[in-house]
C-alpha atoms as a PDB file:
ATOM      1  CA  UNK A   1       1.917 -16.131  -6.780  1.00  0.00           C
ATOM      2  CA  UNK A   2       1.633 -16.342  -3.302  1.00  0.00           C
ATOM      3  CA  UNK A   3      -1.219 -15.066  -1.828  1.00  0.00           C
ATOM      4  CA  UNK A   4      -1.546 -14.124   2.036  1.00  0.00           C
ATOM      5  CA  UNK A   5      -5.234 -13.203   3.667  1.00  0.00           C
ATOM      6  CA  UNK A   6      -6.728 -12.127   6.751  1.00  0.00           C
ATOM      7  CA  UNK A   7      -9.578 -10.839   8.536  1.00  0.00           C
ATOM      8  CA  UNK A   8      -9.634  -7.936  11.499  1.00  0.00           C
ATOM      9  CA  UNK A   9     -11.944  -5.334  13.142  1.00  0.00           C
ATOM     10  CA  UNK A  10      -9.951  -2.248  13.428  1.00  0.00           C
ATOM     11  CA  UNK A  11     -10.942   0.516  16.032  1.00  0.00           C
ATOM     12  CA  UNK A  12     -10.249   3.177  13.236  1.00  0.00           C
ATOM     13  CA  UNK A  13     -11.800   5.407  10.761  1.00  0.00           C
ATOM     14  CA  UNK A  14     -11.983   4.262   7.181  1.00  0.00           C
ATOM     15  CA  UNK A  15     -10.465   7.730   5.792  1.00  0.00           C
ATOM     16  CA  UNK A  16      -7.148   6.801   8.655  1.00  0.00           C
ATOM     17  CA  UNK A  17      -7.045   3.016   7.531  1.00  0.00           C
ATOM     18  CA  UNK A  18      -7.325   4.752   3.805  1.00  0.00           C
ATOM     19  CA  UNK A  19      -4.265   6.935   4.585  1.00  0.00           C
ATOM     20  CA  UNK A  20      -2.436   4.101   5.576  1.00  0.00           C
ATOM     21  CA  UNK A  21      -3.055   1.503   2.597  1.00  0.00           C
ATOM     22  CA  UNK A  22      -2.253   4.790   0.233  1.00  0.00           C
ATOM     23  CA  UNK A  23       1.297   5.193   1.885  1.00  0.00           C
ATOM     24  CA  UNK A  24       2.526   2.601  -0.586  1.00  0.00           C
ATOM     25  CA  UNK A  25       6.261   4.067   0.260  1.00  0.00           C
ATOM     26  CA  UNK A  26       5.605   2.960   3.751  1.00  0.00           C
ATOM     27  CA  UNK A  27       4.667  -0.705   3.309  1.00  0.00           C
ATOM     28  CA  UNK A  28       7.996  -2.271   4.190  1.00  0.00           C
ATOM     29  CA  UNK A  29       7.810  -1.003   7.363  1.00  0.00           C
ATOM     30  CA  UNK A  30       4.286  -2.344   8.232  1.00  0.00           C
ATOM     31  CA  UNK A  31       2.863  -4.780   5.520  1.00  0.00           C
ATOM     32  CA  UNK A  32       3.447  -8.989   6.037  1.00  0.00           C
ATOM     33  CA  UNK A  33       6.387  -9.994   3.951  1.00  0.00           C
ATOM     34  CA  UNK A  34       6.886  -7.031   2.148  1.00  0.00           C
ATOM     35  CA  UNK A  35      10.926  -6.434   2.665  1.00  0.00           C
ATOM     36  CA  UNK A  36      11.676  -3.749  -0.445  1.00  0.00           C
ATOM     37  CA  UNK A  37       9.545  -1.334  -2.278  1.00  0.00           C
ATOM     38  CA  UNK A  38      10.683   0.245  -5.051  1.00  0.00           C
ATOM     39  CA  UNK A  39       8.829   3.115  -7.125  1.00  0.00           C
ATOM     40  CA  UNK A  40       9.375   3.254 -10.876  1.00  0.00           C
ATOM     41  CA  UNK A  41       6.845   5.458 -12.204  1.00  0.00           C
ATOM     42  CA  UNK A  42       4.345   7.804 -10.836  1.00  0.00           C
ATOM     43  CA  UNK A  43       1.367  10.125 -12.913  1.00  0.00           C
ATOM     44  CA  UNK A  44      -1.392  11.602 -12.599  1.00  0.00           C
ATOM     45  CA  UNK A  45      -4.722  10.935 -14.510  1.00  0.00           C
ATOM     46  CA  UNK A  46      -7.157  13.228 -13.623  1.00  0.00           C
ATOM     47  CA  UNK A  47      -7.738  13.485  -9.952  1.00  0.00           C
ATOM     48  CA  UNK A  48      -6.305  10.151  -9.300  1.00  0.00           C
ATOM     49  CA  UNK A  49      -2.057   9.223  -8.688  1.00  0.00           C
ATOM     50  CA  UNK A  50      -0.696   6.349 -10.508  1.00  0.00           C
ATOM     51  CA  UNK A  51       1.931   4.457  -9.070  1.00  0.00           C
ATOM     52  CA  UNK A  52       3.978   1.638 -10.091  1.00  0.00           C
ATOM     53  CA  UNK A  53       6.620  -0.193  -8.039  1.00  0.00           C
ATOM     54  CA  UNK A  54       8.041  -3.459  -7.372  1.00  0.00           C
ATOM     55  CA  UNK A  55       7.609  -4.962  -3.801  1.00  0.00           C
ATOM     56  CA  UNK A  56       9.513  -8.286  -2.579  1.00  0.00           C
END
């Protein structure tokens, strides 16, 4: 699988860059490479939200 990496200093918060990298529905619009993003599932386990999509 490809595999893409980088390294940055951001001048942001970690709870803003957290907000961000959660906003999975988002990531077409802002994440390298990633054209479509589709959800097929989401739960809940506890306090935490499961999500499952495909991304191309």
């Amino acid at each position: 699988m490809p595999e893409f990496r980088t390294t940055r200093r951001l001048a942001h918060s970690a709870e803003a860059m957290f907000d961000l990298v959660a906003d999975v529905e988002r990531y077409p619009e802002f994440v390298p490479f990633c054209e479509v993003l589709q959800v097929r599932g989401r739960r809940s386990e506890g306090e935490l939200e499961v999500l499952v999509a495909d991304m191309t």
